[in-house]
Each structure stands twice: as structure tokens, then as C-alpha cells.
Protein backbone atom coordinates (compact mmCIF):
# COMPACT_ATOMS: atom_id res chain seq x y z
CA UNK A 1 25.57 22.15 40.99
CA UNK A 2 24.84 18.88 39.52
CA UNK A 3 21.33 19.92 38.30
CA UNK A 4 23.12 22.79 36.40
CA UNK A 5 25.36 19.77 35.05
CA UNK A 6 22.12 17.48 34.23
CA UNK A 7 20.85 20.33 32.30
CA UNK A 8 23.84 21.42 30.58
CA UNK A 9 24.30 17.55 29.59
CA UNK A 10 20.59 17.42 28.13
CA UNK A 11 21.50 20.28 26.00
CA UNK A 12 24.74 18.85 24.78
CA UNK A 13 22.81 16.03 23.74
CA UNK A 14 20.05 17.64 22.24
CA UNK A 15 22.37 19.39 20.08
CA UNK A 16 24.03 16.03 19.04
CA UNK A 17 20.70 14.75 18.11
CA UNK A 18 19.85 18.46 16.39
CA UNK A 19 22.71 17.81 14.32
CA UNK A 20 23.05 14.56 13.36
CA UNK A 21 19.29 15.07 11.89
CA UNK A 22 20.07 18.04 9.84
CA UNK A 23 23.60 16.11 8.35
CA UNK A 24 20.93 13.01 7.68
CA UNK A 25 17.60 15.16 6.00
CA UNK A 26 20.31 16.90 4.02
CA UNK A 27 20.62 15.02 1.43
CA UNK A 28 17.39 12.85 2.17
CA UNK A 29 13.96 14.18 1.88
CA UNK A 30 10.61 13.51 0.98
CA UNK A 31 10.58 15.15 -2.22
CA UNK A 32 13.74 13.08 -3.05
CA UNK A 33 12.64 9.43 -2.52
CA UNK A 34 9.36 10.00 -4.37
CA UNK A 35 9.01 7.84 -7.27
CA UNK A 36 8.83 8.59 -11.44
CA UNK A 37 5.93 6.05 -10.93
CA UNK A 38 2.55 6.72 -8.54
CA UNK A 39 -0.26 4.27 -7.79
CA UNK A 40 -3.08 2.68 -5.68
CA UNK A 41 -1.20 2.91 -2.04
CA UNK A 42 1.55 6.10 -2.65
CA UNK A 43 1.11 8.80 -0.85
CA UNK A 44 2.57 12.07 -0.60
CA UNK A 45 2.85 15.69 -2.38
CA UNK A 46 3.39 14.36 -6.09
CA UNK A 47 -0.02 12.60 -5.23
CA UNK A 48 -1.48 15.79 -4.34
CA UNK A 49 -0.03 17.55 -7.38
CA UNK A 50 -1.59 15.26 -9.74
CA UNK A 51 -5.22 15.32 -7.55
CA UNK A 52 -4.80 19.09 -7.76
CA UNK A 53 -4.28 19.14 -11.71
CA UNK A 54 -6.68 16.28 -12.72
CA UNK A 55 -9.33 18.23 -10.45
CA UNK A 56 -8.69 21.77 -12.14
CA UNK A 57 -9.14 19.93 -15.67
CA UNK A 58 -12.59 17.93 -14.32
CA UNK A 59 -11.03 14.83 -13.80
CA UNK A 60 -11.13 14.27 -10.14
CA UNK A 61 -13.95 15.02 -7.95
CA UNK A 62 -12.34 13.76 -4.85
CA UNK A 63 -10.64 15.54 -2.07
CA UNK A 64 -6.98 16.80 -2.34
CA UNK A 65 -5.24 14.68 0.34
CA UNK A 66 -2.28 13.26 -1.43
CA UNK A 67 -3.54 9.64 -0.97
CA UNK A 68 -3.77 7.52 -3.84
CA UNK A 69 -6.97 5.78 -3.81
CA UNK A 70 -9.86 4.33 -5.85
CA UNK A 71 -11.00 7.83 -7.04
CA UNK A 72 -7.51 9.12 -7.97
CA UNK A 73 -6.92 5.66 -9.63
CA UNK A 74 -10.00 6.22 -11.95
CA UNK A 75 -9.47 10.04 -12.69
CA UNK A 76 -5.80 9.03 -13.73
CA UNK A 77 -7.72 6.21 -16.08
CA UNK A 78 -10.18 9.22 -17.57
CA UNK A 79 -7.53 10.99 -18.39
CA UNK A 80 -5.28 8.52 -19.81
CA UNK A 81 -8.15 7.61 -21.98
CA UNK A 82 -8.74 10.94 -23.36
CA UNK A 83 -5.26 11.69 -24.12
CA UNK A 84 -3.97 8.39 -25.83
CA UNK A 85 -1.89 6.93 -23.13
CA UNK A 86 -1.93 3.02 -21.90
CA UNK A 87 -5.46 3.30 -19.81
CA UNK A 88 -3.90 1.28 -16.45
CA UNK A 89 -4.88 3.94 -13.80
CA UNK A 90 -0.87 4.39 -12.73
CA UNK A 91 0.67 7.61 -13.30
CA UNK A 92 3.72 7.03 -14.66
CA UNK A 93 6.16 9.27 -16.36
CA UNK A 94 4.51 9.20 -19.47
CA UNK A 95 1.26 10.20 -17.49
CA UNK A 96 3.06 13.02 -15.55
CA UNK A 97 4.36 14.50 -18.44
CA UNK A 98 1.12 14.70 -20.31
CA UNK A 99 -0.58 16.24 -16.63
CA UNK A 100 2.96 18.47 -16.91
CA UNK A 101 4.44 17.23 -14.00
CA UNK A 102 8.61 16.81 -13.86
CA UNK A 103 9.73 14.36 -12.02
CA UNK A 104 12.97 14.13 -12.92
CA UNK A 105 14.27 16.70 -10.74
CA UNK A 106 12.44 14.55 -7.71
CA UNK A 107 14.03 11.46 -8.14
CA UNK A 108 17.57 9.92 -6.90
CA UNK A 109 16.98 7.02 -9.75
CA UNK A 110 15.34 6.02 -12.46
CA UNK A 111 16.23 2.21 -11.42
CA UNK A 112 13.30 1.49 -9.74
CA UNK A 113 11.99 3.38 -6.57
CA UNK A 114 13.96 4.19 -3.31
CA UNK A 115 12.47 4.58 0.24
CA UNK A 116 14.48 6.66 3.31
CA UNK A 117 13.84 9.42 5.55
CA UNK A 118 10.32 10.87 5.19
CA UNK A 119 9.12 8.09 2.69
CA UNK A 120 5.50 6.75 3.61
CA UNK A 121 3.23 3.82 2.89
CA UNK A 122 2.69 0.03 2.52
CA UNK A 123 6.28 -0.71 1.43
CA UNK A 124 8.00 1.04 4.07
CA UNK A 125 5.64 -0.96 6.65
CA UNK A 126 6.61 -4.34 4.71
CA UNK A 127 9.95 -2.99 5.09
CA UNK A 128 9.67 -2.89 9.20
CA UNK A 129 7.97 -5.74 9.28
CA UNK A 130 10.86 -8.03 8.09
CA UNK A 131 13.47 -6.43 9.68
CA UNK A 132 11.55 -6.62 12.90
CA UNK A 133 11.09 -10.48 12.65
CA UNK A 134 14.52 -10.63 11.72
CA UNK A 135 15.40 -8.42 14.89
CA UNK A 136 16.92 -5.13 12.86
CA UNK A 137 13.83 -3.27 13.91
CA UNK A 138 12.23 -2.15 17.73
CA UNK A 139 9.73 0.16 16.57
CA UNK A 140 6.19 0.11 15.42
CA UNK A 141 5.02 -0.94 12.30
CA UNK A 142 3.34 2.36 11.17
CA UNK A 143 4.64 3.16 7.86
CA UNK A 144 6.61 5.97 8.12
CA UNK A 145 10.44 5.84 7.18
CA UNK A 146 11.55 7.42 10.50
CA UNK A 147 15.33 7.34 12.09
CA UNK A 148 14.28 3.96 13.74
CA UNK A 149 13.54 2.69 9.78
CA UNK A 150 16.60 4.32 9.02
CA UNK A 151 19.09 2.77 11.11
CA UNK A 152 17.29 -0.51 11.35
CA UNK A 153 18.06 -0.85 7.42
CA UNK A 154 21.78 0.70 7.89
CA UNK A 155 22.53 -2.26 10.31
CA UNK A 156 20.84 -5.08 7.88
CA UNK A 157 22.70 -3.54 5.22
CA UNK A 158 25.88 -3.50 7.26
CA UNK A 159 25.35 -7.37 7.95
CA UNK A 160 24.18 -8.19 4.32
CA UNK A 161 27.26 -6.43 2.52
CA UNK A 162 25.34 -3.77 0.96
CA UNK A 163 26.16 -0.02 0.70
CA UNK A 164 25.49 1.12 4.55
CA UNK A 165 23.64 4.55 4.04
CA UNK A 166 20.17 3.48 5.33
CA UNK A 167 18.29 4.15 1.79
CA UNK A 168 16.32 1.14 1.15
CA UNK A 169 17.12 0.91 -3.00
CA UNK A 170 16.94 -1.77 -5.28
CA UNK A 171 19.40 -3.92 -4.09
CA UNK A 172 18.21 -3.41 -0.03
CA UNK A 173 14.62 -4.23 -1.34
CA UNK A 174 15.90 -7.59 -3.00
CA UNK A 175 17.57 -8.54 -0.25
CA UNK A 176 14.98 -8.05 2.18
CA UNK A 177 12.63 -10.43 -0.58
CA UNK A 178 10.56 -7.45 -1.38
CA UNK A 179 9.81 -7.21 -5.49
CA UNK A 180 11.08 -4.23 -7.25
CA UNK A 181 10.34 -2.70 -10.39
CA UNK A 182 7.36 -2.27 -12.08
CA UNK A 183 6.64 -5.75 -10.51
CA UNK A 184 6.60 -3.72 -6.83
CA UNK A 185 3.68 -1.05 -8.11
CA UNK A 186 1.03 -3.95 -9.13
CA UNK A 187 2.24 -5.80 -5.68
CA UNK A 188 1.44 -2.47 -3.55
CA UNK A 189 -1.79 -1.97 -5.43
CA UNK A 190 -3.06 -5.59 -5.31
CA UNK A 191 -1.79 -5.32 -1.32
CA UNK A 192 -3.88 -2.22 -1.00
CA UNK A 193 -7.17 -2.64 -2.84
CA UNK A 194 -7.69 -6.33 -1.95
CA UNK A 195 -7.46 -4.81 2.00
CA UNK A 196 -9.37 -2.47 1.26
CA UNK A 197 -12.09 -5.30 0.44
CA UNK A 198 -11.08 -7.16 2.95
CA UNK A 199 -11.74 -3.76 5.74
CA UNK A 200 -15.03 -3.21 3.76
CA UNK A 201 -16.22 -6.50 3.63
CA UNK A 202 -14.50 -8.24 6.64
CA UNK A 203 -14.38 -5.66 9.35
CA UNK A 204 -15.06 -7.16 12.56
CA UNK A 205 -14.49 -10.72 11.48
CA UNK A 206 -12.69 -13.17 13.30
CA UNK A 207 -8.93 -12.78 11.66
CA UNK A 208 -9.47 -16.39 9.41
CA UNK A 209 -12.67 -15.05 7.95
CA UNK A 210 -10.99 -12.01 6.65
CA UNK A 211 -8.40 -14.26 5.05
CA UNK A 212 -11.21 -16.16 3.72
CA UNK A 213 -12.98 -13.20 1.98
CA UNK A 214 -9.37 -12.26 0.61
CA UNK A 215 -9.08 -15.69 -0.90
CA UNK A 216 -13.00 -15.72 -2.54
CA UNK A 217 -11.59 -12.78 -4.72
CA UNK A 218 -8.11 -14.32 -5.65
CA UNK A 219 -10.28 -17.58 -6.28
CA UNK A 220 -12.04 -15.01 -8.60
CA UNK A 221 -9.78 -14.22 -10.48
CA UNK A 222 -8.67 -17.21 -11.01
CA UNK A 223 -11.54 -18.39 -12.41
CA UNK A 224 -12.90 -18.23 -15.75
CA UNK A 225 -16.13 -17.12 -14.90
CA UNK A 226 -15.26 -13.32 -13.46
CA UNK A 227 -12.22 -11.24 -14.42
CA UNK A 228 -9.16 -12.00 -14.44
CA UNK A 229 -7.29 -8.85 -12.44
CA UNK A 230 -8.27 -8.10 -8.60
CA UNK A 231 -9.63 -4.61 -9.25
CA UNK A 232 -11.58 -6.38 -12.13
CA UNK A 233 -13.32 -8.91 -9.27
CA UNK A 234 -13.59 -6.56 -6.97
CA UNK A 235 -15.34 -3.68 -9.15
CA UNK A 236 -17.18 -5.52 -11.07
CA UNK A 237 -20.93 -4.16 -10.64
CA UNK A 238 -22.62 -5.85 -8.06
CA UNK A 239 -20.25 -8.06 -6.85
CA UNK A 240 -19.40 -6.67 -3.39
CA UNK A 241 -21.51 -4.26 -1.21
CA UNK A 242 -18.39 -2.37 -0.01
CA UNK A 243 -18.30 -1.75 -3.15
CA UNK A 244 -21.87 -0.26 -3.58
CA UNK A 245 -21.73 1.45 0.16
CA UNK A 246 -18.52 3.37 -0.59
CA UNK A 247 -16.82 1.20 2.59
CA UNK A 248 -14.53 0.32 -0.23
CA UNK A 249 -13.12 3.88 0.06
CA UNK A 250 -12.27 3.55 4.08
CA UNK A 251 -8.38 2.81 5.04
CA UNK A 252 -7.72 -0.19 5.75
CA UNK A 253 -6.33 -1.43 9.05
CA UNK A 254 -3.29 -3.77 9.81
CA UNK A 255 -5.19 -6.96 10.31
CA UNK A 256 -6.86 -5.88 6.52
CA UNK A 257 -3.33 -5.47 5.41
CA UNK A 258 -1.87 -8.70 6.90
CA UNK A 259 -5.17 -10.95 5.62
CA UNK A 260 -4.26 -9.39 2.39
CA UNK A 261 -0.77 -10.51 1.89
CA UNK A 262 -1.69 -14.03 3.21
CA UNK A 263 -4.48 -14.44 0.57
CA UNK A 264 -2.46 -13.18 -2.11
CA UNK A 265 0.49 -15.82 -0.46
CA UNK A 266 -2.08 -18.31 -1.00
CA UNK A 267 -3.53 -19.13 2.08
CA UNK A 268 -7.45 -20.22 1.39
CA UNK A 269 -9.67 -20.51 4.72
CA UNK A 270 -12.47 -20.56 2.35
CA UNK A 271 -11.83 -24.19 0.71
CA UNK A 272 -11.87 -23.01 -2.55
CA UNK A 273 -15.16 -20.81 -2.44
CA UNK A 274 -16.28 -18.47 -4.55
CA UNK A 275 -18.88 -16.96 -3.42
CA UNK A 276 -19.79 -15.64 0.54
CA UNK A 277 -22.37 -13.75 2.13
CA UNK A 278 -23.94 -13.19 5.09
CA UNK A 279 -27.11 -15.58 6.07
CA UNK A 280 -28.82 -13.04 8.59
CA UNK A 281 -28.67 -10.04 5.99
CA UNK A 282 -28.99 -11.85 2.42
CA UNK A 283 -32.02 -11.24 0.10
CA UNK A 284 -31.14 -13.17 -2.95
CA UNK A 285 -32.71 -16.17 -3.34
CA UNK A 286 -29.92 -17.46 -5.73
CA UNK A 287 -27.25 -17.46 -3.87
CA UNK A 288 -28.64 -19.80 -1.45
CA UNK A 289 -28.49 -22.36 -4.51
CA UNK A 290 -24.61 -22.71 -4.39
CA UNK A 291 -23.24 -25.51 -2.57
CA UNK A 292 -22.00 -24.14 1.01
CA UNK A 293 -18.97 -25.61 2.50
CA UNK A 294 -18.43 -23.96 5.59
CA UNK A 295 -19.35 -20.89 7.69
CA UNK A 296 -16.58 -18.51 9.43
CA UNK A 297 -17.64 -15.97 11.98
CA UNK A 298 -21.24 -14.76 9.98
CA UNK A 299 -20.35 -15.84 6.60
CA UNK A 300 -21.03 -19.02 5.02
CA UNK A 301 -18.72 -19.37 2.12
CA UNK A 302 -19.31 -21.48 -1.13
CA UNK A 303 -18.57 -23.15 -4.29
């Protein structure tokens, strides 16, 4: 008798949870959250739509995944540069609409974007990572906008006096300190492809060294000898060997992702260094000329 009542409980609550899903993913999907803008980091179906086109036309030679990465990032530039359009790699809407994608039908706002249910990527982990050290969120930091995402951003909004439906838009993202706008795509991109240097270049480094490789690149750009943009520094030919290898291309792991942020936050392990390599592997007879001032893990780092 009271297994017969444990079970028939379980299914009551199953149901509960059965339905309160379906009332939640009907009005928020994947498709609905996407953004009018895409670029190095999104992820998702537009993503593969555009891969899919730019491949038909001889564009893209990469696989259809729906990850935006380096080699989506440069078909997107060949094509802007055939057609007229600002040559910057991200397809926005006027990039869509030349490729003859509509977005408008796919997105809840043209203010900026909005992450919820189903959303993916490096701004729904930034998003769990603050409300976790703020003690919204008890999950892991993987990502994906799940109902653990969902209801850890209902409460903050609930204690923030914001609109309490769990869909991080522009106002949740400013109040969590997390830059909007056009501002947010370059952030996510420079997050992404300077740890995706730091995973190629770094992996298996002690954490500081990683940090330290991060910062050589910022100090790049910063300086009037290399380019002035991190994809710039990073691509430039024969700069980096993750570069040359293809390691470039690998995802990059939370530690990459963390030693990213702090180098673009500032943080130099490196003392200023511009150049680093690795004494037990190097073969040019140059670099041993710069001034070294001080070795991490096996790179010596230096002005």
C-alpha cells in the first residue's frame, strides 16, 4: 500500500515538473533568444545556417557544426569582402541579409541580445559564474541556459527590482556588470580567441603562466610595434605556433577561459613582456637576444 502511494506520488510530481517545463519552453526557445548579431563564440542553428550557405557558395571549407570559430570568422570576412559590406568577420544583419537569412522572425529584440532557456555559450557561463559567487546559482558552470540558469536569474532579478521572468535582457545583463550591445560581441570574441591562444599555447601550464601568455598578447597590442586588435597579434604570420599547428582551432577549456578574462582585466604575470617561448624547444637564435625577465613553468618571458 504505501509503495503504490510512493509511486503514485512520483508520478504526480513528474507531471508537475512535465508541466511546468512545457508552460516555461512555450514561449522560450532556442530559436527565440538567438541574436540579429553572430560572432567568434555563438553557437547554435543560425550558426549552422550561415556555415551551410557560405559553404554551398565556396566560402567555407570547414565542418557544419554550428560553432562559430576561426574558419567561420574568415569565410564571413571573404564574403563580406566580395559583396561590399564592412569586412569585420561578424555576421550581422546586414551580413544575414546579403547570405538571405531573416532574422527578424528569430528574435524577441532588436535592443541588444537576450539569453534564457536553451541559450548556449561564453555569456551564459559568465552569467553563472556571477550569480554563483553571489550565491543565486548551485549548479555547474557549463554554459548552457538550463532551469537552474533560469531560476537562479528569476531570484537575482526578484532581489534587484527587475522584471522577474528569468530572461537575462539588457537590463539583467547590466546589472549583473556584464557589457551589452555591440560592446558585448567584441567582449565574447576577444574572451574566446585570446583562450583559444591561451589553450593552444598554454595548455598544461601552471595556471599563472597561462595568464602570462594572455598578457604577452594584450601587451601586443598595446604596443606600437605589432597590431593593434587581438586577432591582429594573434594571427599575424608567424607569431604563435598554435597558430601554425592548427591548436589554435581546439576549444578551449575553463582555466583558458578564466586566464583570458584576467589578462584582458589586466592582470600581467609576465612583467610587461612581450615576447615568450620555450627554452628546451626554441630554434631561433634571435629571440634569445631579448632581455629575459623571468621564467614561469617552461617559458621564459621577455621584453
Amino acid at each position: 500500500m504505501n509503495v503504490n502511494k510512493a509511486i503514485i506520488g512520483l508520478l504526480i510530481a513528474l507531471m508537475i515538473i512535465s508541466t511546468s517545463l512545457a508552460v516555461f519552453t512555450s514561449y522560450i526557445t532556442p530559436e527565440s533568444v538567438e541574436a540579429a548579431s553572430y560572432s567568434w563564440g555563438s553557437e547554435g542553428s543560425t550558426v549552422r545556417e550561415i556555415q551551410t550557405k557560405l559553404k554551398q557558395w565556396g566560402y567555407y571549407n570547414g565542418n557544419v557544426d554550428g560553432k562559430y570559430g576561426y574558419n567561420t570568422w574568415l569565410a564571413v570576412r571573404k564574403f563580406q569582402e566580395k559583396n561590399g559590406l564592412k569586412v569585420d568577420g561578424i555576421a550581422g544583419p546586414a551580413t544575414l541579409s546579403k547570405i538571405g537569412i531573416n532574422t527578424a522572425a528569430r528574435t524577441g529584440s532588436s535592443s541588444g541580445k537576450v539569453y534564457s532557456w536553451g541559450a548556449r555559450g561564453e555569456t551564459v557561463r559568465e552569467i553563472q559564474r556571477r550569480l554563483k559567487s553571489w550565491g543565486y546559482y548551485k549548479g555547474n558552470i557549463d554554459g548552457i541556459y538550463g532551469y537552474g540558469t533560469w531560476s537562479a536569474v528569476r531570484y537575482f532579478q526578484q532581489k534587484n527590482g527587475l522584471k522577474a521572468d528569468g530572461v537575462t535582457g539588457r537590463a539583467t545583463l547590466q546589472a549583473l556588470g556584464i557589457p551589452t550591445g555591440q560592446s558585448q560581441s567584441s567582449w565574447e570574441r576577444n574572451v574566446y580567441i585570446l583562450a583559444a591562444a591561451i589553450h593552444g599555447e598554454a595548455r598544461g601550464e601552471p595556471y599563472e603562466g597561462k595568464v602570462a601568455v594572455g598578457a604577452v598578447i594584450m601587451n601586443r597590442v598595446r604596443h606600437s610595434s605589432f597590431p593593434n586588435t587581438i586577432a591582429g597579434v594573434i594571427y599575424q604570420p608567424g607569431a604563435f605556433d598554435a597558430v601554425a599547428d592548427g591548436q589554435i582551432n581546439l576549444t578551449p577549456d575553463d582555466s583558458a577561459f578564466k586566464a583570458a578574462r584576467d589578462a584582458l582585466n589586466g592582470w600581467d604575470p609576465s612583467g610587461g613582456a612581450i615576447y615568450y617561448w620555450n627554452p628546451a624547444t626554441a630554434t631561433s637564435s634571435w629571440i634569445w637576444s631579448r632581455p629575459i625577465i623571468k621564467q614561469i613553468g617552461k617559458h621564459v618571458f621577455a621584453k
